[in-house]
Protein backbone atom coordinates (compact mmCIF):
# COMPACT_ATOMS: atom_id res chain seq x y z
CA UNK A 1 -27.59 -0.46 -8.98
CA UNK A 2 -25.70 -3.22 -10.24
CA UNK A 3 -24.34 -4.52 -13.68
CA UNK A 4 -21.32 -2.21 -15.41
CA UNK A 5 -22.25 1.08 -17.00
CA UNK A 6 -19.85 0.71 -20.62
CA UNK A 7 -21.84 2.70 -23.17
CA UNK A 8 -19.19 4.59 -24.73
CA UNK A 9 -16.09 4.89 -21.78
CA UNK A 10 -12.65 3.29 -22.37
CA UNK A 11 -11.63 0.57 -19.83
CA UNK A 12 -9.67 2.15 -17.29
CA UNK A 13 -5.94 1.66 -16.47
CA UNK A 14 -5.74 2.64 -12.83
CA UNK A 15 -2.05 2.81 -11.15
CA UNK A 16 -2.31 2.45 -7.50
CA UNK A 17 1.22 3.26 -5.48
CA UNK A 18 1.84 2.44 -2.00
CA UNK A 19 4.92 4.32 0.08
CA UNK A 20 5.46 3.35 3.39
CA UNK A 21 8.38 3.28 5.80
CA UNK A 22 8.84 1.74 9.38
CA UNK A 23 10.16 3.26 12.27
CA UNK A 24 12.78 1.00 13.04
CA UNK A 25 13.65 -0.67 16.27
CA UNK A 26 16.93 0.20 18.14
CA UNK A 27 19.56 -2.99 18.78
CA UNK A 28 20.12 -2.55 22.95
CA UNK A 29 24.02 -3.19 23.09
CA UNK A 30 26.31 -2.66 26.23
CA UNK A 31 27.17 1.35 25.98
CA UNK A 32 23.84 1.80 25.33
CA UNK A 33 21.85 3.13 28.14
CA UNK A 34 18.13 2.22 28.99
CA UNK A 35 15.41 4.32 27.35
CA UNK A 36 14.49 7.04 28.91
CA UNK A 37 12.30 8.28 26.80
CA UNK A 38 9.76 6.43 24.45
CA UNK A 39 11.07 7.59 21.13
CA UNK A 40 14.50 6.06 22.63
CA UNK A 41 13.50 2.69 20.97
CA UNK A 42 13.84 3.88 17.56
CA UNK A 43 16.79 3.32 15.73
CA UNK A 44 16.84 7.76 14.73
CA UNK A 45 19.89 7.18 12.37
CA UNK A 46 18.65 4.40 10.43
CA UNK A 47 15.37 5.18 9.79
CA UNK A 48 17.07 8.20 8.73
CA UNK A 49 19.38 6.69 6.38
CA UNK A 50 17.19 4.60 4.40
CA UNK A 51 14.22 7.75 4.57
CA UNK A 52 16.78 9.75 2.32
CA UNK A 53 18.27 7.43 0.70
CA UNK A 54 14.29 5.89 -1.11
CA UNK A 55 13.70 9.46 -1.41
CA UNK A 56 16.34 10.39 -3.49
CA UNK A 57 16.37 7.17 -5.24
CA UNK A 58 12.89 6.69 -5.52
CA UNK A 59 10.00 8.90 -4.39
CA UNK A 60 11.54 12.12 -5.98
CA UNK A 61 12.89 11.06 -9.04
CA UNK A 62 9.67 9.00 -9.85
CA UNK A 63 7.40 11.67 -8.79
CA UNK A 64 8.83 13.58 -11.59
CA UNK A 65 8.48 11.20 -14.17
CA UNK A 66 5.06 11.05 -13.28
CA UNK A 67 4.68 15.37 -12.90
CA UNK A 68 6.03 15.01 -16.76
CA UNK A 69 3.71 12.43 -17.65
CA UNK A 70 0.56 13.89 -16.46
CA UNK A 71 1.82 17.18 -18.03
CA UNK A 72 2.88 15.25 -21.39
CA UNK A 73 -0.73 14.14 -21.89
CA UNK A 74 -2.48 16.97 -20.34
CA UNK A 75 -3.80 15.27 -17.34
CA UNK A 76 -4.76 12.00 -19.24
CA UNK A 77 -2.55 10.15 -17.08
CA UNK A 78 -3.89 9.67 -13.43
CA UNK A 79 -3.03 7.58 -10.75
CA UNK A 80 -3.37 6.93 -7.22
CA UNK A 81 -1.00 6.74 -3.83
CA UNK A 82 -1.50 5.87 -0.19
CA UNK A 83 1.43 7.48 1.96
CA UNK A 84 1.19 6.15 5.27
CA UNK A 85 1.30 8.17 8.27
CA UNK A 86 5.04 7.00 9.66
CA UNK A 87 6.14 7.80 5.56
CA UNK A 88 4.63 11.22 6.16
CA UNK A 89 6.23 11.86 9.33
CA UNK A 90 9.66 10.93 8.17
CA UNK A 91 9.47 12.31 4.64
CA UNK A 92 8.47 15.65 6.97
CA UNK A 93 11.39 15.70 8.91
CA UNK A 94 14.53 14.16 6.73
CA UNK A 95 12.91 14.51 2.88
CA UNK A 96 10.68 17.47 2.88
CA UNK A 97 11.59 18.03 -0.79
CA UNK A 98 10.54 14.80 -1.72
CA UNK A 99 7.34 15.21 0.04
CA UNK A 100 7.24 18.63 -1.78
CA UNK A 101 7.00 16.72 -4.90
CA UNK A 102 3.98 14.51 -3.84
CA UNK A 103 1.84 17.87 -3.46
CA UNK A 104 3.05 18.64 -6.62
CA UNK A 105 1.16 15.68 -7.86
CA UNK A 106 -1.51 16.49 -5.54
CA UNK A 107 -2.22 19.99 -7.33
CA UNK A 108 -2.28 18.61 -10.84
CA UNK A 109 -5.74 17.23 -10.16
CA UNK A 110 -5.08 14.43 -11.92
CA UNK A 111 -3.84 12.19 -8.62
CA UNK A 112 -5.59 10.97 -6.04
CA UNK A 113 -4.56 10.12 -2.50
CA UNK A 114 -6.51 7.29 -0.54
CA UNK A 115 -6.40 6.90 2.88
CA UNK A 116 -5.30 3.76 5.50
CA UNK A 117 -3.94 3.26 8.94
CA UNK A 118 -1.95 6.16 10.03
CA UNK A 119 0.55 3.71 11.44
CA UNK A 120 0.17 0.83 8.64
CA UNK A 121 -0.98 -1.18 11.16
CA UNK A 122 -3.27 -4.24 12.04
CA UNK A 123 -5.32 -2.66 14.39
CA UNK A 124 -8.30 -4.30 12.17
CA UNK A 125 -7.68 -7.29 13.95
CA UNK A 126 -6.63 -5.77 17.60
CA UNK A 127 -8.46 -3.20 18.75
CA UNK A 128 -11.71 -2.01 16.62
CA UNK A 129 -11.76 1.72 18.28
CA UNK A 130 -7.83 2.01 17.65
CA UNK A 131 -8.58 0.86 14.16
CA UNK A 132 -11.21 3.23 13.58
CA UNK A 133 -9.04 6.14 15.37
CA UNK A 134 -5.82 5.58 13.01
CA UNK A 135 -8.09 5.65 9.69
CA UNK A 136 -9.32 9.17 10.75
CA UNK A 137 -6.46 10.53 11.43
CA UNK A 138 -4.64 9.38 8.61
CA UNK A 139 -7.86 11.28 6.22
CA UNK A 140 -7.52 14.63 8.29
CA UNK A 141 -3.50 14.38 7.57
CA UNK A 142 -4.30 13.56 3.90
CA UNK A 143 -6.82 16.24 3.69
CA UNK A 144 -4.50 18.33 5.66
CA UNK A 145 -1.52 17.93 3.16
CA UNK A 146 -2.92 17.38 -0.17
CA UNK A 147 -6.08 19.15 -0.07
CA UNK A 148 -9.09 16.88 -0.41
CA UNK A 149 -10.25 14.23 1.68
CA UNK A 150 -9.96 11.00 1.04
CA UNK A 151 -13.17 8.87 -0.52
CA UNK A 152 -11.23 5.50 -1.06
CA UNK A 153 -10.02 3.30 1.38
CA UNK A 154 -6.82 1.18 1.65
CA UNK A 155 -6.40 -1.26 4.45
CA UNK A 156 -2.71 -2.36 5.06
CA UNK A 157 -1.39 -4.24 2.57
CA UNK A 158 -4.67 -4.37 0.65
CA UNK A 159 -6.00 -6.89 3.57
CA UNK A 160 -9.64 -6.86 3.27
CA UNK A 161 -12.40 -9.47 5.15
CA UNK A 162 -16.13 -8.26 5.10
CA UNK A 163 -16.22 -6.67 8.27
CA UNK A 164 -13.29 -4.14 7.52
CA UNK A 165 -15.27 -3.06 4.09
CA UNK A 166 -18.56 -2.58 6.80
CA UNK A 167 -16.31 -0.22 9.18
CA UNK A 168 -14.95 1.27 5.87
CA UNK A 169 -18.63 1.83 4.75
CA UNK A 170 -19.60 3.43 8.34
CA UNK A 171 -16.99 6.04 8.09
CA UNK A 172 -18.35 7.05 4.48
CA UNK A 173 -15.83 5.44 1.99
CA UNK A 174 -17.28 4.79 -1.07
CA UNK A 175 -14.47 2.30 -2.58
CA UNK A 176 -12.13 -0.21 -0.42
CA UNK A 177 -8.88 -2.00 -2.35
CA UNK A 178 -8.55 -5.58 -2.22
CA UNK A 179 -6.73 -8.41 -4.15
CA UNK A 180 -8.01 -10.58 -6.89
CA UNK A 181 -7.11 -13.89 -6.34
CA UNK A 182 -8.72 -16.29 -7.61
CA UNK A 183 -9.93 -17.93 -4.07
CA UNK A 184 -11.67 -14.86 -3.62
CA UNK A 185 -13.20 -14.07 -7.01
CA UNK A 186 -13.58 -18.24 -8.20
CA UNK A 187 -13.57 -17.68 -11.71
CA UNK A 188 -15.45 -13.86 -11.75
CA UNK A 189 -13.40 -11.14 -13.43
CA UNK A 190 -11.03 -9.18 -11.27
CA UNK A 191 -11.59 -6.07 -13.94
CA UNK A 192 -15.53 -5.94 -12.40
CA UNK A 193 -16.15 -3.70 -9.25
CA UNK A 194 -17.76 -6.07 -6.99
CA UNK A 195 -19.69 -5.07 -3.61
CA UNK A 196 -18.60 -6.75 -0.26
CA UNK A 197 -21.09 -8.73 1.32
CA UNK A 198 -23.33 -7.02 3.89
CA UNK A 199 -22.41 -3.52 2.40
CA UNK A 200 -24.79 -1.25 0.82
CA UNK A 201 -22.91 1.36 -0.95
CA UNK A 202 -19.20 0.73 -0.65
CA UNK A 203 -17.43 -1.22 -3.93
CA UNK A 204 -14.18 -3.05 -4.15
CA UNK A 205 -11.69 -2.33 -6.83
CA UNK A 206 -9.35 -5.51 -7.11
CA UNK A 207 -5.84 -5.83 -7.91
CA UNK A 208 -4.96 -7.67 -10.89
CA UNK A 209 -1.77 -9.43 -9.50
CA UNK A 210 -0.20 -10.89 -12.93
CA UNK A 211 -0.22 -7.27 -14.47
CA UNK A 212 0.73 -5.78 -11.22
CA UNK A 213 3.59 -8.64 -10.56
CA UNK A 214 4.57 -8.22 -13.80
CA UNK A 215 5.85 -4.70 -13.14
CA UNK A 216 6.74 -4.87 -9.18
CA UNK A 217 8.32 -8.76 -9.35
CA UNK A 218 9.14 -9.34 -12.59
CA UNK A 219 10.34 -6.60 -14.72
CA UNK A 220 13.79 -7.46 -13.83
CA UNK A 221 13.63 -11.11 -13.42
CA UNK A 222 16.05 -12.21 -16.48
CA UNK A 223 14.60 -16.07 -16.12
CA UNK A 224 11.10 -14.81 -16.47
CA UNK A 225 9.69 -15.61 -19.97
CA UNK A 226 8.77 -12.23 -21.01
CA UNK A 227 11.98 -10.79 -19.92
CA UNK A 228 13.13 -7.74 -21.16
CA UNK A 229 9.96 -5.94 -21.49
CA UNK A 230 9.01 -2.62 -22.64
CA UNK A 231 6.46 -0.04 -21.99
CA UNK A 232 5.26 -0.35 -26.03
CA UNK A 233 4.25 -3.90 -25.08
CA UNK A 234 2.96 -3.71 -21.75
CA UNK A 235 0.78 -1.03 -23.38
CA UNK A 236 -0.08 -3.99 -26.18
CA UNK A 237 -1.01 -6.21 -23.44
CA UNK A 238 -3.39 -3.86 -21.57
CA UNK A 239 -4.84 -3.21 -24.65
CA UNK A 240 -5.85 -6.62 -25.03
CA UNK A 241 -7.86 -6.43 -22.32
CA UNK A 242 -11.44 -6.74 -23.30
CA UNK A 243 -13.43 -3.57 -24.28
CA UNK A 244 -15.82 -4.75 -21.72
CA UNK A 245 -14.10 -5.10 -18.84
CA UNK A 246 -14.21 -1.66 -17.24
CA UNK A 247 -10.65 -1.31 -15.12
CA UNK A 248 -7.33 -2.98 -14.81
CA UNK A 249 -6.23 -2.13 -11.26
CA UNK A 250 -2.24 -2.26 -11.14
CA UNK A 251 -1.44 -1.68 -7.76
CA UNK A 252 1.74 -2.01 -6.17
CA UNK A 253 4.79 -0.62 -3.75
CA UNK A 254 6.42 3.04 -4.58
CA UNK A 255 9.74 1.47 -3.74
CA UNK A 256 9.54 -0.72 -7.13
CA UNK A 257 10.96 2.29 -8.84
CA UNK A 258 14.46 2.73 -7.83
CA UNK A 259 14.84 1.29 -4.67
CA UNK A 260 14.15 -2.15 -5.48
CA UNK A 261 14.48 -2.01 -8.67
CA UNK A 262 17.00 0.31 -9.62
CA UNK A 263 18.44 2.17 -12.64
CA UNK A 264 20.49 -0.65 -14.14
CA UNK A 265 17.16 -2.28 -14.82
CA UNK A 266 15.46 0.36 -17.19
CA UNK A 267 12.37 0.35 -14.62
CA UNK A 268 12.00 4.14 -14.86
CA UNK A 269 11.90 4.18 -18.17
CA UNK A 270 9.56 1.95 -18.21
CA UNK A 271 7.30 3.86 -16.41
CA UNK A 272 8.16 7.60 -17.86
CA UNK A 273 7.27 5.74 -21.52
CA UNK A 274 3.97 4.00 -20.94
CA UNK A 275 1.24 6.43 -20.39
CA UNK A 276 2.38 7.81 -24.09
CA UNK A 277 1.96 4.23 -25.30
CA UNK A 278 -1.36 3.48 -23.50
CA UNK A 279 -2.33 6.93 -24.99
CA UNK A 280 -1.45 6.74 -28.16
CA UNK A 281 -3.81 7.43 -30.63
CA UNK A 282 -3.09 5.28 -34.01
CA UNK A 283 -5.37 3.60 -36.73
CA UNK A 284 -6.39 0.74 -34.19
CA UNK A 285 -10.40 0.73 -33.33
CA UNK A 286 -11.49 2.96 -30.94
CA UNK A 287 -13.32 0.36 -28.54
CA UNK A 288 -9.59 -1.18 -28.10
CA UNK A 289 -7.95 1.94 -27.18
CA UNK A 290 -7.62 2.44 -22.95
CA UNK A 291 -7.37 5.28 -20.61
CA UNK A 292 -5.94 5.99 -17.19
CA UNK A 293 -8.36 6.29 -14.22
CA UNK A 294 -7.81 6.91 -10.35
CA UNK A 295 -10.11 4.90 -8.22
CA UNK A 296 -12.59 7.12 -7.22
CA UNK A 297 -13.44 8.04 -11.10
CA UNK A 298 -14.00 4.13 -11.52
CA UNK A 299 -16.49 3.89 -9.03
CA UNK A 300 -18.49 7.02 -10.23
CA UNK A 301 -18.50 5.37 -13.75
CA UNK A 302 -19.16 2.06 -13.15
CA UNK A 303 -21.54 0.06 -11.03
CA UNK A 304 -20.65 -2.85 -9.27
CA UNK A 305 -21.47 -6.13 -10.96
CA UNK A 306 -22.32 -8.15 -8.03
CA UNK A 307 -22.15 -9.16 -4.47
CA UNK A 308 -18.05 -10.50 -3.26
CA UNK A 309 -18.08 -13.10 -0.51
CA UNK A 310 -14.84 -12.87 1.52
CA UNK A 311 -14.91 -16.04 4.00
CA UNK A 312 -11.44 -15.13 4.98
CA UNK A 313 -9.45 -12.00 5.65
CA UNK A 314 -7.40 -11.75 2.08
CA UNK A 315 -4.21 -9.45 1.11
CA UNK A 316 -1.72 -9.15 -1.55
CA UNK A 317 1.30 -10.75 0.54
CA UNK A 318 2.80 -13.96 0.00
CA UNK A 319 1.95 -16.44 -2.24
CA UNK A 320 -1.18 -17.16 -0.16
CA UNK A 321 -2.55 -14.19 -0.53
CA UNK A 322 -4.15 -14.08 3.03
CA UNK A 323 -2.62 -13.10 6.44
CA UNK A 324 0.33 -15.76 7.36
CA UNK A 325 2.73 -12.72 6.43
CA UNK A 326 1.98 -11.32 9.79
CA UNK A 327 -0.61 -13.92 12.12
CA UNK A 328 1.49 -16.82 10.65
CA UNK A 329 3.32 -18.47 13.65
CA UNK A 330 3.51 -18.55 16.98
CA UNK A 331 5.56 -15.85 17.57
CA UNK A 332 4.03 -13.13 15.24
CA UNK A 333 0.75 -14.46 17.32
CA UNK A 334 2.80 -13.72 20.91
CA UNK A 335 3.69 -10.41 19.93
CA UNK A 336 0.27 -9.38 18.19
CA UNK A 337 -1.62 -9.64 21.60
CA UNK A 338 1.36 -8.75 23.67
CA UNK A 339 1.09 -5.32 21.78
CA UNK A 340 -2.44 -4.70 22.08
CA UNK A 341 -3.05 -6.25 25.51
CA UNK A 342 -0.55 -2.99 26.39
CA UNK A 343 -2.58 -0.50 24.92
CA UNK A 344 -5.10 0.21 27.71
CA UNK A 345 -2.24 0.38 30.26
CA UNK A 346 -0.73 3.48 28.37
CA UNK A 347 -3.61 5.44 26.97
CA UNK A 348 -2.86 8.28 29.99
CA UNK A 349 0.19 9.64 28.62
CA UNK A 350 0.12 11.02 24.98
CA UNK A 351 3.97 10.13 24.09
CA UNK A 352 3.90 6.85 24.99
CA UNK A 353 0.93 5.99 23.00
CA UNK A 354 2.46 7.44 19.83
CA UNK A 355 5.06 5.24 20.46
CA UNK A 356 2.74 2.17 20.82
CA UNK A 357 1.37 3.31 18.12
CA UNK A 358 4.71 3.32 16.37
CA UNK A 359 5.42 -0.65 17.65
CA UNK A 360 1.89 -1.16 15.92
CA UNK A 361 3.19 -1.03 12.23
CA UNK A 362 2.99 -4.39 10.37
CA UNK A 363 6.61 -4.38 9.99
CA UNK A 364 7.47 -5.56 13.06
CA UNK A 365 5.48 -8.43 13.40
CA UNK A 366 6.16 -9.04 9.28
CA UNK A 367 10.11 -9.34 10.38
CA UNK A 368 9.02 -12.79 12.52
CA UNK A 369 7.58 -14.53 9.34
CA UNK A 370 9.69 -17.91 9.61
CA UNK A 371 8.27 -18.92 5.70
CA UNK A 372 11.05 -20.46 3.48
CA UNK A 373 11.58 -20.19 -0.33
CA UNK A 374 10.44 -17.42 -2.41
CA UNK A 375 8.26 -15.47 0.21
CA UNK A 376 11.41 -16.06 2.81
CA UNK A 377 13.75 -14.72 0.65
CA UNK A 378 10.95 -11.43 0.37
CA UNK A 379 10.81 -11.51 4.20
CA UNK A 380 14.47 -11.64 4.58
CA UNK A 381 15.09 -8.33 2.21
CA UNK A 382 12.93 -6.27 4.47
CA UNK A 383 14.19 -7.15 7.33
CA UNK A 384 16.69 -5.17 9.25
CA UNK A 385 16.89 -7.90 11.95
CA UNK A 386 19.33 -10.96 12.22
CA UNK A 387 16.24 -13.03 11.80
CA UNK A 388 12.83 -13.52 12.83
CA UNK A 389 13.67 -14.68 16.53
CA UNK A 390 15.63 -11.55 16.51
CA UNK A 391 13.16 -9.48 15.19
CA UNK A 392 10.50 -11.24 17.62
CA UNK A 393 12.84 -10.18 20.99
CA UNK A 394 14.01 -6.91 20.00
CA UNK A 395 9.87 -6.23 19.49
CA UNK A 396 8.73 -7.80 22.82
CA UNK A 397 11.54 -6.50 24.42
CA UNK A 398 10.52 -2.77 22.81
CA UNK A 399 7.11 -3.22 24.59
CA UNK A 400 8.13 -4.16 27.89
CA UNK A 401 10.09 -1.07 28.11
CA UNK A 402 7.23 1.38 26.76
CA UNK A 403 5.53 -0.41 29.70
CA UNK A 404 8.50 0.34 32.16
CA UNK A 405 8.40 3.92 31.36
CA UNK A 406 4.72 3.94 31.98
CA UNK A 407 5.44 2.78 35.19
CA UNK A 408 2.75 -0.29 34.47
């Protein structure tokens, strides 16, 4: 079926969240001794540290604006996250009440939880089995914690190509999350479900990146135009959206709220005051009023409006949208095959293949981005590394000595 299903449904706000943490690598200095073990590479403390620190910043404290939110307007606000599995495993053993929170959301009914890598990885483009392997386990630990398995999918950092929405289509997703830039759309409406080419079922809910921006990026920007802005017209502007267009998908990182955007910017007030003023019900015509959705209620209402080519893999990173952020240079390149040409000589011992799996998180590989400007300055914030030659030894260094403890 094709061609959107309106008749007498709102369009659909649908808030997708991301929350993901690294596990950080360990600086080798002179009193340090060699690994001896492969969770020795890990810098324990500060992973730690910054685990409790977004938690109690972020994660709880916005997962309680949303509990009141959802409660406010008796389960007329929904939304969506995708926890990766290294945010799972941390938020297990340093934030457990933070986590607690999350399957508070979970048993409200009125959140979804989509599934991805377990290890945020880009195993898409290194190893199809190891790919395949990380999505399933990340939907049994979904399942697992929050009580329903997951229907959408959500590659890392939203990269999608047409042969990840085919593998996502073989292991019975029925939506995928991509961006919608205007490469990939050229000039069709981001606000459509659109179906990948050489799928049959699966459809692909798109981000729209100036709403979404506007909110992660933006918000507290004080040269941006718009700047301040409030959750009564943010509300004004989604309402603008045309009747016919049936979802806006504003997707973006958990972290915005109150880790990198903090308090002193008014971005959780934002956020604790717009679902009333999407909501509210005033003297305005019914056909430009809007409602909250989670992804897989947009794809049971709607039908997709057409076939999406995707000629290249595309993502929501950078200002090119693709996958520089990670593949980009020469080194990121190095280290991408260095890591995967190591899997097969460690897949006999279980420990050291949690720890490759560990090393296979975008992060590390996203720390060597040598880009300059804008996306540099992005780059640079992440990092925990002197710089991206640092970030590219401490990594190759890291596999060499899973390798070393293999004995390979």
């Amino acid at each position: 079926m094709t061609g959107s299903t309106r008749g007498s449904i709102l369009t659909a706000v649908t808030f997708y969240f991301q929350v993901h943490q690294p596990y950080r690598l360990l600086r080798p200095g002179r009193k340090r001794k060699a690994p001896r073990r492969p969770g020795d590479l890990f810098d324990r403390k500060e992973n730690e540290r910054i685990c409790r620190r977004v938690a109690a910043r972020g994660y709880a404290r916005t997962n309680r604006i949303l509990l009141r939110a959802i409660d406010e307007t008796e389960g007329a606000f929904r939304c969506a996250f995708s926890i990766s599995g290294t945010a799972l495993r941390q938020l297990e053993e340093w934030a457990p009440e933070a986590l607690d929170t999350f399957v508070q959301l979970a048993e409200t009914g009125a959140v979804e939880f989509l599934a991805e890598t377990s290890m945020h990885s880009l195993a898409c483009f290194g190893d199809a089995p190891e790919f395949e392997e990380q999505i399933r386990t990340h939907q049994d630990r979904v399942e697992a914690l929050f009580g329903r398995r997951p229907t959408t999918f959500r590659n890392t950092e939203c990269i999608l190509s047409e042969p990840i929405a085919r593998t996502a289509e073989r292991l019975g997703f029925q939506a995928i999350l991509g961006e919608g830039i205007e490469t990939l759309l050229k000039g069709r409406n981001p606000h459509e479900l659109w179906r990948p080419r050489g799928c049959e079922r699966i459809v692909t809910l798109l981000r729209d990146y100036r709403f979404s921006d506007d909110i992660a990026f933006r918000f507290s920007n004080r040269e941006w135009e718009h700047y301040p802005i409030d959750a009564k017209r943010f509300a004004g502007w989604l309402r603008a959206v045309p009747s016919s267009d049936p979802f806006v998908g504003l997707f973006m990182d958990y972290e915005t709220f109150g880790e990198h955007q903090g308090d002193d910017t008014g971005i959780l007030d934002f956020l604790a005051w717009l679902p009333r003023h999407v909501l509210e019900d005033d003297d305005r015509d019914p056909e430009d009023r809007v409602t909250f959705a989670t992804p897989h209620e947009v794809t049971t209402r709607f039908a997709p409006l057409g076939e999406l080519k995707i000629d290249r893999p595309v993502s929501w990173a950078d200002a090119e949208r693709d996958v520089s952020a990670w593949l980009g240079n020469p080194m990121q390149n190095d280290a991408h095959k260095a890591l995967y040409a190591a899997l097969p000589k460690l897949q006999s011992d279980a420990e050291l293949v949690d720890a490759w799996r560990l090393l296979s998180t975008s992060d590390h590989v996203y720390y060597m981005c040598t880009k300059r400007r804008s996306d540099g300055d992005v780059h640079d914030y992440f990092s925990p590394y002197f710089g991206p030659h640092d970030a590219y030894v401490l990594f190759v260094r890291a596999i060499e000595a899973l390798c070393d403890l293999g004995g390979v």
